[in-house]
PDB file of N, CA and C in Angstrom:
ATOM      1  N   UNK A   1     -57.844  11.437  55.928  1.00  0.00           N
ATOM      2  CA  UNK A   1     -59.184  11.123  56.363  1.00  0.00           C
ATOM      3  C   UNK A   1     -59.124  10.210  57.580  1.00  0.00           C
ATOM      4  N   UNK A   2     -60.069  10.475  58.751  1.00  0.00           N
ATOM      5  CA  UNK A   2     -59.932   9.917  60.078  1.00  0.00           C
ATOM      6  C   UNK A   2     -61.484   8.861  59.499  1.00  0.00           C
ATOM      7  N   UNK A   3     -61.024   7.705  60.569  1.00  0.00           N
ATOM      8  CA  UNK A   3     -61.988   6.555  60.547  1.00  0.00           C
ATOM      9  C   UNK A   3     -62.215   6.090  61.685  1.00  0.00           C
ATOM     10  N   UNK A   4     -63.222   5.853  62.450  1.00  0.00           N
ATOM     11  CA  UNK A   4     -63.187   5.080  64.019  1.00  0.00           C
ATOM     12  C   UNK A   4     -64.175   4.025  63.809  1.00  0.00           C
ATOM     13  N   UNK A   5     -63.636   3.432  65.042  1.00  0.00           N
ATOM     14  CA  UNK A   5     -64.697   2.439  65.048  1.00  0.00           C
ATOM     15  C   UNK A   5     -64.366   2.544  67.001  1.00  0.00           C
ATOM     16  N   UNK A   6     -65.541   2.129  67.513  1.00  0.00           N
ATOM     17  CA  UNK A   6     -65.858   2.236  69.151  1.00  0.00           C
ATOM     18  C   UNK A   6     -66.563   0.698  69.235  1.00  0.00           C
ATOM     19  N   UNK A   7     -65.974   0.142  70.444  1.00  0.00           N
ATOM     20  CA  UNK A   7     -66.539  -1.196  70.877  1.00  0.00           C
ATOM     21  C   UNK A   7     -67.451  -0.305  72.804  1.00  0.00           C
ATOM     22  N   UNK A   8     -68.294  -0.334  72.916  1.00  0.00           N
ATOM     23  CA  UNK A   8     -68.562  -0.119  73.952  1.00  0.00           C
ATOM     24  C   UNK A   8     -69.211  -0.925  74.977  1.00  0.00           C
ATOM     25  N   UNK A   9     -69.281  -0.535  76.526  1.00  0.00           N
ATOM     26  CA  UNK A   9     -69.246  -1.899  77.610  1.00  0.00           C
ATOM     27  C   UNK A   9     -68.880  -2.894  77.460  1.00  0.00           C
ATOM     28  N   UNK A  10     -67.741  -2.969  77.075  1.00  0.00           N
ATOM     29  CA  UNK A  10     -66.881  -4.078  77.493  1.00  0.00           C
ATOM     30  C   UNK A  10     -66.086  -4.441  79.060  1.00  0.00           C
ATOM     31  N   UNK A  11     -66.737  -5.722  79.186  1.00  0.00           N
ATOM     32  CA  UNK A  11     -66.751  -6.027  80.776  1.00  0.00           C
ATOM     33  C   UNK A  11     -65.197  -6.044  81.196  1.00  0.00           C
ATOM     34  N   UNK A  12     -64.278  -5.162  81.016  1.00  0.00           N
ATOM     35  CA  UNK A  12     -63.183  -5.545  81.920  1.00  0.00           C
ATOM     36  C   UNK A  12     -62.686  -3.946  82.306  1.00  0.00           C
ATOM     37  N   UNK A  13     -61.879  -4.219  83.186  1.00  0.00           N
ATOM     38  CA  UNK A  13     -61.174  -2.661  83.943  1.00  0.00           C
ATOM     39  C   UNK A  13     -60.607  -1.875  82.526  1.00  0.00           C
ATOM     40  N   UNK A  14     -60.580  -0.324  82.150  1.00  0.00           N
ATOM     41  CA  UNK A  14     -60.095   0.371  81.558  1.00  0.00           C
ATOM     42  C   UNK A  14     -58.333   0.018  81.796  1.00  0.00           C
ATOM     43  N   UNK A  15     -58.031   0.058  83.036  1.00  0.00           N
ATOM     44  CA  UNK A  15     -56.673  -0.144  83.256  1.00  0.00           C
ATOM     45  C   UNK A  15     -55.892  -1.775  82.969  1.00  0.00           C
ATOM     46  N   UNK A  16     -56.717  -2.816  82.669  1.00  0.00           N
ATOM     47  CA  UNK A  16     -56.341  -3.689  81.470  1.00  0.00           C
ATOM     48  C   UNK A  16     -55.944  -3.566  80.587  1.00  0.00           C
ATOM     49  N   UNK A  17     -57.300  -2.604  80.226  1.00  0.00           N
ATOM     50  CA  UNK A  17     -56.845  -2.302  78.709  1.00  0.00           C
ATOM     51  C   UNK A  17     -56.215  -1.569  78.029  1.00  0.00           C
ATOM     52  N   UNK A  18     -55.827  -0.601  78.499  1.00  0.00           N
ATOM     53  CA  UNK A  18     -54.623   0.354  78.661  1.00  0.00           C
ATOM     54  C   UNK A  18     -53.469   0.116  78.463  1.00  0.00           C
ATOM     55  N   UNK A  19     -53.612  -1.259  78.801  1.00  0.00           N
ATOM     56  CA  UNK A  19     -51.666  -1.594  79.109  1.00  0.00           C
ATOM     57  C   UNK A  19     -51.574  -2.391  77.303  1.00  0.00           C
ATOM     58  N   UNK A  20     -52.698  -2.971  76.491  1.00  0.00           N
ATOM     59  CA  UNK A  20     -52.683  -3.189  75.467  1.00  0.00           C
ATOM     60  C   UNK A  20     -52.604  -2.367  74.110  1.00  0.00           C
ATOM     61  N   UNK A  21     -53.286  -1.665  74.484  1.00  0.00           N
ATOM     62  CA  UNK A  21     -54.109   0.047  73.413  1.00  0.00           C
ATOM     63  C   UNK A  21     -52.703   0.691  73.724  1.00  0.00           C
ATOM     64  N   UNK A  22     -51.909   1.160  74.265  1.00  0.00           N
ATOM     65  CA  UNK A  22     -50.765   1.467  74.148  1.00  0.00           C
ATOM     66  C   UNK A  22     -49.784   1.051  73.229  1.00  0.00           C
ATOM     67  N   UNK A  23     -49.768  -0.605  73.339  1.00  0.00           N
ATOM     68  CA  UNK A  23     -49.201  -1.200  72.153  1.00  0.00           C
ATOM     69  C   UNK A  23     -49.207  -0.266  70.723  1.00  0.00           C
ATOM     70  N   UNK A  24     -50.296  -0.180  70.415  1.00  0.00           N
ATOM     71  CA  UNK A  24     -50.776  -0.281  69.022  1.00  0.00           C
ATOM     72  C   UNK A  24     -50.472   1.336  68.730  1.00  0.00           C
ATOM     73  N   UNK A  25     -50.703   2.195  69.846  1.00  0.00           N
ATOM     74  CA  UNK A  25     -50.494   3.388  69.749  1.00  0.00           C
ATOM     75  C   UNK A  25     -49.734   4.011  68.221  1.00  0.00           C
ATOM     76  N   UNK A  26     -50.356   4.410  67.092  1.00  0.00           N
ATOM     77  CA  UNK A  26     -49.317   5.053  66.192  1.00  0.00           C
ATOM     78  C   UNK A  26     -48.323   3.891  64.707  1.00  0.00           C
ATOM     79  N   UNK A  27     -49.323   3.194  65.400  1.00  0.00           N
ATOM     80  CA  UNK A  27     -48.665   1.929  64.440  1.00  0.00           C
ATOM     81  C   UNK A  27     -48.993   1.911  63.033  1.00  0.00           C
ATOM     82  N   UNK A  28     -48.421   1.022  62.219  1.00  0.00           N
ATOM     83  CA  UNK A  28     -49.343   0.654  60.818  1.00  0.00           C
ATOM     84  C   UNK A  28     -50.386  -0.190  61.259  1.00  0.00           C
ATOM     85  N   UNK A  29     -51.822  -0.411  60.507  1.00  0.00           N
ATOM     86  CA  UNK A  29     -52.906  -0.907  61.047  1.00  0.00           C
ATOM     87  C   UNK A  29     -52.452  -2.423  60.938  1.00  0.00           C
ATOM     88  N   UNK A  30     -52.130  -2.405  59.844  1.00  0.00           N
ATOM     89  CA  UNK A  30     -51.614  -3.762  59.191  1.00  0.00           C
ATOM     90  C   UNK A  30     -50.828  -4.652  60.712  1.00  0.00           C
ATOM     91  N   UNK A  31     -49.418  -3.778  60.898  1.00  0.00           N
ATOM     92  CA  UNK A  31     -48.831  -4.236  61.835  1.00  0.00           C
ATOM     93  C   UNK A  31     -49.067  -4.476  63.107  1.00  0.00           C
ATOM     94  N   UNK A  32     -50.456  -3.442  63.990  1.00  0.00           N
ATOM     95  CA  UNK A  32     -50.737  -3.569  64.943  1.00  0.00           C
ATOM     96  C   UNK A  32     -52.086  -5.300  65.009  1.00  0.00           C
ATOM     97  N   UNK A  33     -52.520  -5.105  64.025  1.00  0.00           N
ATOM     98  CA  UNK A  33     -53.141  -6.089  64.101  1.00  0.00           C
ATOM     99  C   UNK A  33     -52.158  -7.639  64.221  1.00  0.00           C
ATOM    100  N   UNK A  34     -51.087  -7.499  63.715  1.00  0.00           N
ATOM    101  CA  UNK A  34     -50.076  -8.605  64.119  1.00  0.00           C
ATOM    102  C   UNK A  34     -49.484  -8.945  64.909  1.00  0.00           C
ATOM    103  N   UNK A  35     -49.408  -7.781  65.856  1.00  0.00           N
ATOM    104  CA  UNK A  35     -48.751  -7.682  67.391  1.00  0.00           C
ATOM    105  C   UNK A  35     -50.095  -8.432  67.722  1.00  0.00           C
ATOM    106  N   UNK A  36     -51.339  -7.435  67.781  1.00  0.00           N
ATOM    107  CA  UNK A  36     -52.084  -8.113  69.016  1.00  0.00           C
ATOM    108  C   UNK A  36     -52.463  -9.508  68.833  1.00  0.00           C
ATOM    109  N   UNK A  37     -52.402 -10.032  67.461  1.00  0.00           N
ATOM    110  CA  UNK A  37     -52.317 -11.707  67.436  1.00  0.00           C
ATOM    111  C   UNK A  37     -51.691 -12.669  68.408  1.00  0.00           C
ATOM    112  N   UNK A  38     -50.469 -12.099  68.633  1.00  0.00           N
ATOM    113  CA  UNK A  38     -49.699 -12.619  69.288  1.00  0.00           C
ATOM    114  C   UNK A  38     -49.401 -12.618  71.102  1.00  0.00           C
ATOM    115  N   UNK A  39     -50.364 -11.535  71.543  1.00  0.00           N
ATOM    116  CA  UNK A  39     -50.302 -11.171  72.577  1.00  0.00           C
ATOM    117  C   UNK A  39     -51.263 -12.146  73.339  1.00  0.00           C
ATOM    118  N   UNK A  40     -50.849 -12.201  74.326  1.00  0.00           N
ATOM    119  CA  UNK A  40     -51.531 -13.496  74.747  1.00  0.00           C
ATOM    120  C   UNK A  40     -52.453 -12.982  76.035  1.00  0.00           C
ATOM    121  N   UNK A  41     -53.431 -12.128  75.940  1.00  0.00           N
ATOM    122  CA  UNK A  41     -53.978 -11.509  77.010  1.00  0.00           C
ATOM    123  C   UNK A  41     -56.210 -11.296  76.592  1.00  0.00           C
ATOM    124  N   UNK A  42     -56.629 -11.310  76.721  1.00  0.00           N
ATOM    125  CA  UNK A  42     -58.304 -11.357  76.533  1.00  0.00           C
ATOM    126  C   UNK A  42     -58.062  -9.921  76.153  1.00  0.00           C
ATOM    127  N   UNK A  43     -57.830  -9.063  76.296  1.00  0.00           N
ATOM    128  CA  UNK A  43     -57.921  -7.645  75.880  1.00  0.00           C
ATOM    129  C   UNK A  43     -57.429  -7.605  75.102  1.00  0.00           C
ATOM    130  N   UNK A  44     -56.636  -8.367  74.266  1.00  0.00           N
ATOM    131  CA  UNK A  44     -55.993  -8.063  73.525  1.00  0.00           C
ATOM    132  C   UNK A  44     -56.872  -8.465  71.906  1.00  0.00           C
ATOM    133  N   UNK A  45     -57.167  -9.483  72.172  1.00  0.00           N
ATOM    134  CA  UNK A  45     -58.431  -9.794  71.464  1.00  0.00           C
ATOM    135  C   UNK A  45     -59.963  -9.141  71.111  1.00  0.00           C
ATOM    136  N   UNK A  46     -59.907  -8.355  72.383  1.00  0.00           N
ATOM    137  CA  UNK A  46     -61.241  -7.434  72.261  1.00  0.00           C
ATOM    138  C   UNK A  46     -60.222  -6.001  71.190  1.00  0.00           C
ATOM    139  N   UNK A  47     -59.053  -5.544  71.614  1.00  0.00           N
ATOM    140  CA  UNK A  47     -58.989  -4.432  70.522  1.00  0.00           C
ATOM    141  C   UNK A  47     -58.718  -4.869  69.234  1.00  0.00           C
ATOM    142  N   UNK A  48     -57.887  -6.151  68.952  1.00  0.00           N
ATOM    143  CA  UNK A  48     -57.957  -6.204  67.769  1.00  0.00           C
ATOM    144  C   UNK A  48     -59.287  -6.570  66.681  1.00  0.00           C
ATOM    145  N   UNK A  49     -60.465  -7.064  67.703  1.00  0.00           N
ATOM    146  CA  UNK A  49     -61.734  -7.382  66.576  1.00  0.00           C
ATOM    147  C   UNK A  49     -62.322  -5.500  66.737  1.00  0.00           C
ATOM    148  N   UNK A  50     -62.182  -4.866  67.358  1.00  0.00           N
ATOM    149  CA  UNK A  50     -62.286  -3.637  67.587  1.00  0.00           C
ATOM    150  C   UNK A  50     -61.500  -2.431  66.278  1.00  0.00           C
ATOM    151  N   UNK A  51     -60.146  -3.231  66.332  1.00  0.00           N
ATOM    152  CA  UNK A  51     -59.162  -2.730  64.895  1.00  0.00           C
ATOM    153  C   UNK A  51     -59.685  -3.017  63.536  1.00  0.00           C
ATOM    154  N   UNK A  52     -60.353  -4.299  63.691  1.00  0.00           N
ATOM    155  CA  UNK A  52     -60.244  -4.805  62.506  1.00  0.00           C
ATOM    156  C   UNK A  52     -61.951  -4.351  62.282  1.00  0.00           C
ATOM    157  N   UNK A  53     -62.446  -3.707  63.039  1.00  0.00           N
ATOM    158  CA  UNK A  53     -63.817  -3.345  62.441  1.00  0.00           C
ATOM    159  C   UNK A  53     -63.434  -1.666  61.844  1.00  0.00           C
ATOM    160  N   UNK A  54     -62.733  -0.829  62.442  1.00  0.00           N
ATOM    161  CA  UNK A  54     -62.254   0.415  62.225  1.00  0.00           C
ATOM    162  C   UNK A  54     -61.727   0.217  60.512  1.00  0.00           C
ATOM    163  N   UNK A  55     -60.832  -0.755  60.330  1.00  0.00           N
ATOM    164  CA  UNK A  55     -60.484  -1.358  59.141  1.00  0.00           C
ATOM    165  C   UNK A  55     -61.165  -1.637  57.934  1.00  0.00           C
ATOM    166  N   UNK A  56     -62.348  -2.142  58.467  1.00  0.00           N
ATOM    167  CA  UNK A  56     -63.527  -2.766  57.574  1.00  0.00           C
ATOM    168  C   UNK A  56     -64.487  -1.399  56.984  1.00  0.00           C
ATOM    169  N   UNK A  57     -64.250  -0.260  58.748  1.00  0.00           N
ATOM    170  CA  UNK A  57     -64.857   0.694  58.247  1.00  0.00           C
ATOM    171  C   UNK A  57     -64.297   1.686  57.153  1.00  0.00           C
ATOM    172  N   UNK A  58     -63.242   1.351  57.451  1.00  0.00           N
ATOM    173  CA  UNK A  58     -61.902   2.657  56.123  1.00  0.00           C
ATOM    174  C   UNK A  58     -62.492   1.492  54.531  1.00  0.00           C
ATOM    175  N   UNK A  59     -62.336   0.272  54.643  1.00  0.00           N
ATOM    176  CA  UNK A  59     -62.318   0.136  53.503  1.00  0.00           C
ATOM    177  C   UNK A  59     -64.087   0.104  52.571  1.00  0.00           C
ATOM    178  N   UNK A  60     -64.876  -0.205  53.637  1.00  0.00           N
ATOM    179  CA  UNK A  60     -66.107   0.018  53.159  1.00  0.00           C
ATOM    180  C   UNK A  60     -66.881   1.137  52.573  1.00  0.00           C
ATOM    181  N   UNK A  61     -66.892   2.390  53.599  1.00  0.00           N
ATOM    182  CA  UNK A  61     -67.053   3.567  54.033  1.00  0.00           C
ATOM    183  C   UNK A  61     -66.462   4.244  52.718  1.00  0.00           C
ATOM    184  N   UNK A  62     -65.445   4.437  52.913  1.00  0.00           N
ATOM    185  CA  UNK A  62     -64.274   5.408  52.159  1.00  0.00           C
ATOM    186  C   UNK A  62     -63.666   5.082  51.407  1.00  0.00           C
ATOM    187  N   UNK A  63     -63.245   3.350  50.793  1.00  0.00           N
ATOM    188  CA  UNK A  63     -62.266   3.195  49.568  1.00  0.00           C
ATOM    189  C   UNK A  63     -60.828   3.099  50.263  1.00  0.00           C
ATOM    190  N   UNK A  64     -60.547   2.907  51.521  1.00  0.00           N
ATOM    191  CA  UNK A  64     -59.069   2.941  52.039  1.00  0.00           C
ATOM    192  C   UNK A  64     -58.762   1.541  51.937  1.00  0.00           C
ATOM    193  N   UNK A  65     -57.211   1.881  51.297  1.00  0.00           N
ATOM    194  CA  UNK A  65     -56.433   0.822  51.296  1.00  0.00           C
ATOM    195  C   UNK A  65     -55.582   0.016  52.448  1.00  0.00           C
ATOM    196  N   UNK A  66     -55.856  -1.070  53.565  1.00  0.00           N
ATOM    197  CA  UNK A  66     -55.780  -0.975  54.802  1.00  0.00           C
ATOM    198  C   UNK A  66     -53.987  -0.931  54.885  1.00  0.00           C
ATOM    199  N   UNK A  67     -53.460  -1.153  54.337  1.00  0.00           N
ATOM    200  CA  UNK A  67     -51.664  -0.790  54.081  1.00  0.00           C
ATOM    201  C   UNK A  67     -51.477   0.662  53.898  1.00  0.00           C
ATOM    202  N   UNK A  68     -52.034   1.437  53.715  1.00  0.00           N
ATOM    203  CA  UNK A  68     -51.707   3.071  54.233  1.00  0.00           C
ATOM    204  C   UNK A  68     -52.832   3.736  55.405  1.00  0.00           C
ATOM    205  N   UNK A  69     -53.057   2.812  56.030  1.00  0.00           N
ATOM    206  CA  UNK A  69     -53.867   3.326  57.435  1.00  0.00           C
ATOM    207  C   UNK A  69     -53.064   3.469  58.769  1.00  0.00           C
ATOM    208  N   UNK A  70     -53.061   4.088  59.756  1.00  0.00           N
ATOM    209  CA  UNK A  70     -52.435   4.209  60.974  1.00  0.00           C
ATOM    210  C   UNK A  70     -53.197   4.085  62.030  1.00  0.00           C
ATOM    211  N   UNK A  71     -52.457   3.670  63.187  1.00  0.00           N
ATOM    212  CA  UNK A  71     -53.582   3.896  64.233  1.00  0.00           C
ATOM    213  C   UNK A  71     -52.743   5.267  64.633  1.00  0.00           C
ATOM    214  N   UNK A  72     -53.805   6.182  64.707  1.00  0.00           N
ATOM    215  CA  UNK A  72     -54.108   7.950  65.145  1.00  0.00           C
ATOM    216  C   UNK A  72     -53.971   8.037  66.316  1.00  0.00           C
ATOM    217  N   UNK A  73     -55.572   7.455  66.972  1.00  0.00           N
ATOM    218  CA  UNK A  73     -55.115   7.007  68.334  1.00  0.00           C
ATOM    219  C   UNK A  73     -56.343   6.057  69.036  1.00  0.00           C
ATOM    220  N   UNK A  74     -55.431   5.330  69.873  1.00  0.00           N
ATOM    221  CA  UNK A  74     -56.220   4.884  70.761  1.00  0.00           C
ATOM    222  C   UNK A  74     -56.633   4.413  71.862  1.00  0.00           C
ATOM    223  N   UNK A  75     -57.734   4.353  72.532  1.00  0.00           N
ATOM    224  CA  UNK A  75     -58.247   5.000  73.787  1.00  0.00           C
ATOM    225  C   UNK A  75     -59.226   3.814  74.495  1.00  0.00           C
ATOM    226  N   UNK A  76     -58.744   3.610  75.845  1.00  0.00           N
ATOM    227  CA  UNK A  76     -59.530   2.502  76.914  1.00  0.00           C
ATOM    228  C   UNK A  76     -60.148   3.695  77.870  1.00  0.00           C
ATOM    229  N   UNK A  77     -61.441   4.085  77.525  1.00  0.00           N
ATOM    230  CA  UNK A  77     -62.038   4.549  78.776  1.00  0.00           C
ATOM    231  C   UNK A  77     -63.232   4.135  79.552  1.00  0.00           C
ATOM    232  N   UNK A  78     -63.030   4.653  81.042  1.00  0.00           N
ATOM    233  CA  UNK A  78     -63.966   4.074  81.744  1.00  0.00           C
ATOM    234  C   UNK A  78     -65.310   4.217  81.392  1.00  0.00           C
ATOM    235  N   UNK A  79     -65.864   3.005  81.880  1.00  0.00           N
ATOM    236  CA  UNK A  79     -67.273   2.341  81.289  1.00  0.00           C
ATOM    237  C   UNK A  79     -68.528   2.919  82.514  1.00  0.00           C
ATOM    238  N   UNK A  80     -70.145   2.452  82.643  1.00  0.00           N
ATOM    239  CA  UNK A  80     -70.293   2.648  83.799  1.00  0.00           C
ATOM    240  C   UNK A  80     -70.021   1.069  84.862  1.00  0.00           C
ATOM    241  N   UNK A  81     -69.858   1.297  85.982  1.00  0.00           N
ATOM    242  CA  UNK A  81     -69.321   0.138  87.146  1.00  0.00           C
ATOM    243  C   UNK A  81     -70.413  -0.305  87.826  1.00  0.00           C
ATOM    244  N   UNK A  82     -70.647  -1.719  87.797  1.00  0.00           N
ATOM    245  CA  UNK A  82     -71.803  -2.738  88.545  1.00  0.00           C
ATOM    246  C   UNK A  82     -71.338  -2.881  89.491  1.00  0.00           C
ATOM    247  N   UNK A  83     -72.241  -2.467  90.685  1.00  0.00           N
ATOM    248  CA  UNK A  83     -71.955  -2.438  92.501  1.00  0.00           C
ATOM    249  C   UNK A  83     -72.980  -3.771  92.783  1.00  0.00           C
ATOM    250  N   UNK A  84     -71.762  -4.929  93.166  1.00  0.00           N
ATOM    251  CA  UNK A  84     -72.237  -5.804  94.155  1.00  0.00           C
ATOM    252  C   UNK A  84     -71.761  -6.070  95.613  1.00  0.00           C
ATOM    253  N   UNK A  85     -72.393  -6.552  96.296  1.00  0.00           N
ATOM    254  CA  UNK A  85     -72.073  -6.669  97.612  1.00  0.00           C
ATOM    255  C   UNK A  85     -71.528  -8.265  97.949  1.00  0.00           C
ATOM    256  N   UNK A  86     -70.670  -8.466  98.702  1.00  0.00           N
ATOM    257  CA  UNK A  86     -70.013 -10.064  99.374  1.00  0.00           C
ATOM    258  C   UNK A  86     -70.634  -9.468 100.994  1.00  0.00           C
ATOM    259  N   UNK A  87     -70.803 -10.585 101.538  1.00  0.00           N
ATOM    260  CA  UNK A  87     -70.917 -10.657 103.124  1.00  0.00           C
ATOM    261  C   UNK A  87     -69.350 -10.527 103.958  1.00  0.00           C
ATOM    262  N   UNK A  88     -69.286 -10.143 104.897  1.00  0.00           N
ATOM    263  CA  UNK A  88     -67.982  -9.758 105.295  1.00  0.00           C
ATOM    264  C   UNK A  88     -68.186  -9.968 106.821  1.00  0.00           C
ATOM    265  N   UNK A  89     -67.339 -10.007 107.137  1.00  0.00           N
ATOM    266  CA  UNK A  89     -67.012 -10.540 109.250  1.00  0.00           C
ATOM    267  C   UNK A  89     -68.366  -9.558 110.025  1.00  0.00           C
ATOM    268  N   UNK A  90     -69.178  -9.975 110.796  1.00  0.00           N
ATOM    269  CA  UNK A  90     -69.996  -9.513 111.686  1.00  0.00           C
ATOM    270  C   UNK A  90     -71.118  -8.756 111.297  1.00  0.00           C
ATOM    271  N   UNK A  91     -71.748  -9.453 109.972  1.00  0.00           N
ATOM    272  CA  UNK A  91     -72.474  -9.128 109.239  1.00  0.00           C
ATOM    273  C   UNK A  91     -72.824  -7.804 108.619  1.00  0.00           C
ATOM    274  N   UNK A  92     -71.270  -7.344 108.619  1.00  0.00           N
ATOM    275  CA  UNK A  92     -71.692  -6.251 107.663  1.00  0.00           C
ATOM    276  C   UNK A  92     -71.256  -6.914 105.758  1.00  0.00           C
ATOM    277  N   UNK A  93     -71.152  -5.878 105.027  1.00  0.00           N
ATOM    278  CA  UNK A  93     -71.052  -6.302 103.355  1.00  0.00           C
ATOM    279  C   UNK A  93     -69.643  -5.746 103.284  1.00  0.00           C
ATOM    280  N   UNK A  94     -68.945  -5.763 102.102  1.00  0.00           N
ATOM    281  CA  UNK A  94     -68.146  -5.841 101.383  1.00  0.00           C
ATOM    282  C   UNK A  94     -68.298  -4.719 100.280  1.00  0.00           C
ATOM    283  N   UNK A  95     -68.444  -4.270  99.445  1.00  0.00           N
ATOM    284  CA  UNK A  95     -68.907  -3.762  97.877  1.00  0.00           C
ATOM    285  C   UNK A  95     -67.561  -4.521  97.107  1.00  0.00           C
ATOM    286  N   UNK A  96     -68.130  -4.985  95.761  1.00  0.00           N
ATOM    287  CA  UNK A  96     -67.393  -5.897  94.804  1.00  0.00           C
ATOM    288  C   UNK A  96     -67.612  -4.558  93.684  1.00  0.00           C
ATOM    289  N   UNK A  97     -66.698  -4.205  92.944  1.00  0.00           N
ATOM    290  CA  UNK A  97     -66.845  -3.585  91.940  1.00  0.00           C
ATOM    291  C   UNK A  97     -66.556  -3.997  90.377  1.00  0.00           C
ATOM    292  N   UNK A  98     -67.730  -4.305  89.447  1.00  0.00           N
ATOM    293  CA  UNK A  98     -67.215  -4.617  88.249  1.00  0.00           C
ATOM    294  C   UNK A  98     -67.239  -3.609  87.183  1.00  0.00           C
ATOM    295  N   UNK A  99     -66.211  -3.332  87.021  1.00  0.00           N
ATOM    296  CA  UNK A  99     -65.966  -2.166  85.358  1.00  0.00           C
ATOM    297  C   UNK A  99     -65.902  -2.296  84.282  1.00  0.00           C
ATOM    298  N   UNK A 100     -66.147  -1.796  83.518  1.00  0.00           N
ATOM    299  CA  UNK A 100     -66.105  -1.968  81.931  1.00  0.00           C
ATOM    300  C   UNK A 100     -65.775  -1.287  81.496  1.00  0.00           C
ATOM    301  N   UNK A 101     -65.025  -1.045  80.456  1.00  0.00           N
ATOM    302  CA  UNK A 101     -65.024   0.245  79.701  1.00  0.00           C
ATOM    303  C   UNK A 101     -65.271   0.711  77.771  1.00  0.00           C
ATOM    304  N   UNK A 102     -65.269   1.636  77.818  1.00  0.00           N
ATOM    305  CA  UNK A 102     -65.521   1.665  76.040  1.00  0.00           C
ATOM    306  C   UNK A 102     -63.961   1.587  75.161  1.00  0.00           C
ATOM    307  N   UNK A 103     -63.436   1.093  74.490  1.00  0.00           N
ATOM    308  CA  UNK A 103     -62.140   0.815  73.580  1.00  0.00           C
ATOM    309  C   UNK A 103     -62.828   2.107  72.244  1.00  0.00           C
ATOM    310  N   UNK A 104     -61.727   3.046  71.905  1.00  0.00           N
ATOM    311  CA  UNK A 104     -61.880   3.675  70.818  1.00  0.00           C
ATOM    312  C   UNK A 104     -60.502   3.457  69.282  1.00  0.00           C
ATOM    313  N   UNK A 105     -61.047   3.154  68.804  1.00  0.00           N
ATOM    314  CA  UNK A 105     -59.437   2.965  67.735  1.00  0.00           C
ATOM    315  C   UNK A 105     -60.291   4.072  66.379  1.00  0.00           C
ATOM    316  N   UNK A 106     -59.344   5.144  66.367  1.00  0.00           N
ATOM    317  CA  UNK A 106     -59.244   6.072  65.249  1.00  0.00           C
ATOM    318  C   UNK A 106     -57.855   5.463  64.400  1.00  0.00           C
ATOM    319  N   UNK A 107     -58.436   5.469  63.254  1.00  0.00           N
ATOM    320  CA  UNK A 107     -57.342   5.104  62.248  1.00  0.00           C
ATOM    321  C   UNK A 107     -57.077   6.462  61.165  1.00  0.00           C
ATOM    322  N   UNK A 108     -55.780   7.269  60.804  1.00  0.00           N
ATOM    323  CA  UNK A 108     -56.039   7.783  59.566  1.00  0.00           C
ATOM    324  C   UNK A 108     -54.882   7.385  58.352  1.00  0.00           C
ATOM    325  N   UNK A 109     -54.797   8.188  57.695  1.00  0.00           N
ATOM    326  CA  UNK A 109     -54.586   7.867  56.282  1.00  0.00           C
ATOM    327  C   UNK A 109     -52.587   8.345  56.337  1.00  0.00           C
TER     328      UNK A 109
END
């Protein structure tokens, strides 16, 4: 049995988070949640309260025991991107781009 849980617009680049969500890739849930404790990065913190809701959902939802759960898979994709402008040499602008993206963690059995 598959379980997800989705955190969506979350204010940072997909390619942050990518380099974390890889971690966990295929892991025991149990164990990935212990890595990302330890990881010392803001994204890393957004997937694991992200894990641990997927978690909450297996055991609420369905009766899963979170020691035979896996992460299946999971996924940093792009969000939509806030266009601001900076002033730049001879009065033209700049464009500043801020991204976000949605975190997906499927867990199964």
């Amino acid at each position: 049995m598959e379980v997800q849980a989705i955190t969506r617009n979350v204010r940072m680049s997909a390619q942050k988070m990518r380099e974390v969500v890889r971690q966990i890739q295929g892991m025991n849930a149990v164990q990935a949640k212990a890595v990302l404790a330890v990881v010392p990065r803001k994204s890393a913190r957004l997937v694991a309260k992200t894990l641990q809701s997927a978690i909450a959902n297996a055991e609420n939802n369905n009766g899963l025991k979170p020691e035979s759960l896996r992460v299946k898979e999971a996924v940093a994709g792009t969000a939509t991107t806030i266009k601001r402008f900076t002033p730049k040499a001879r009065g033209s602008a700049g464009p500043i781009l801020k991204r976000s993206c949605h975190i997906k963690i499927v867990l199964s059995d």
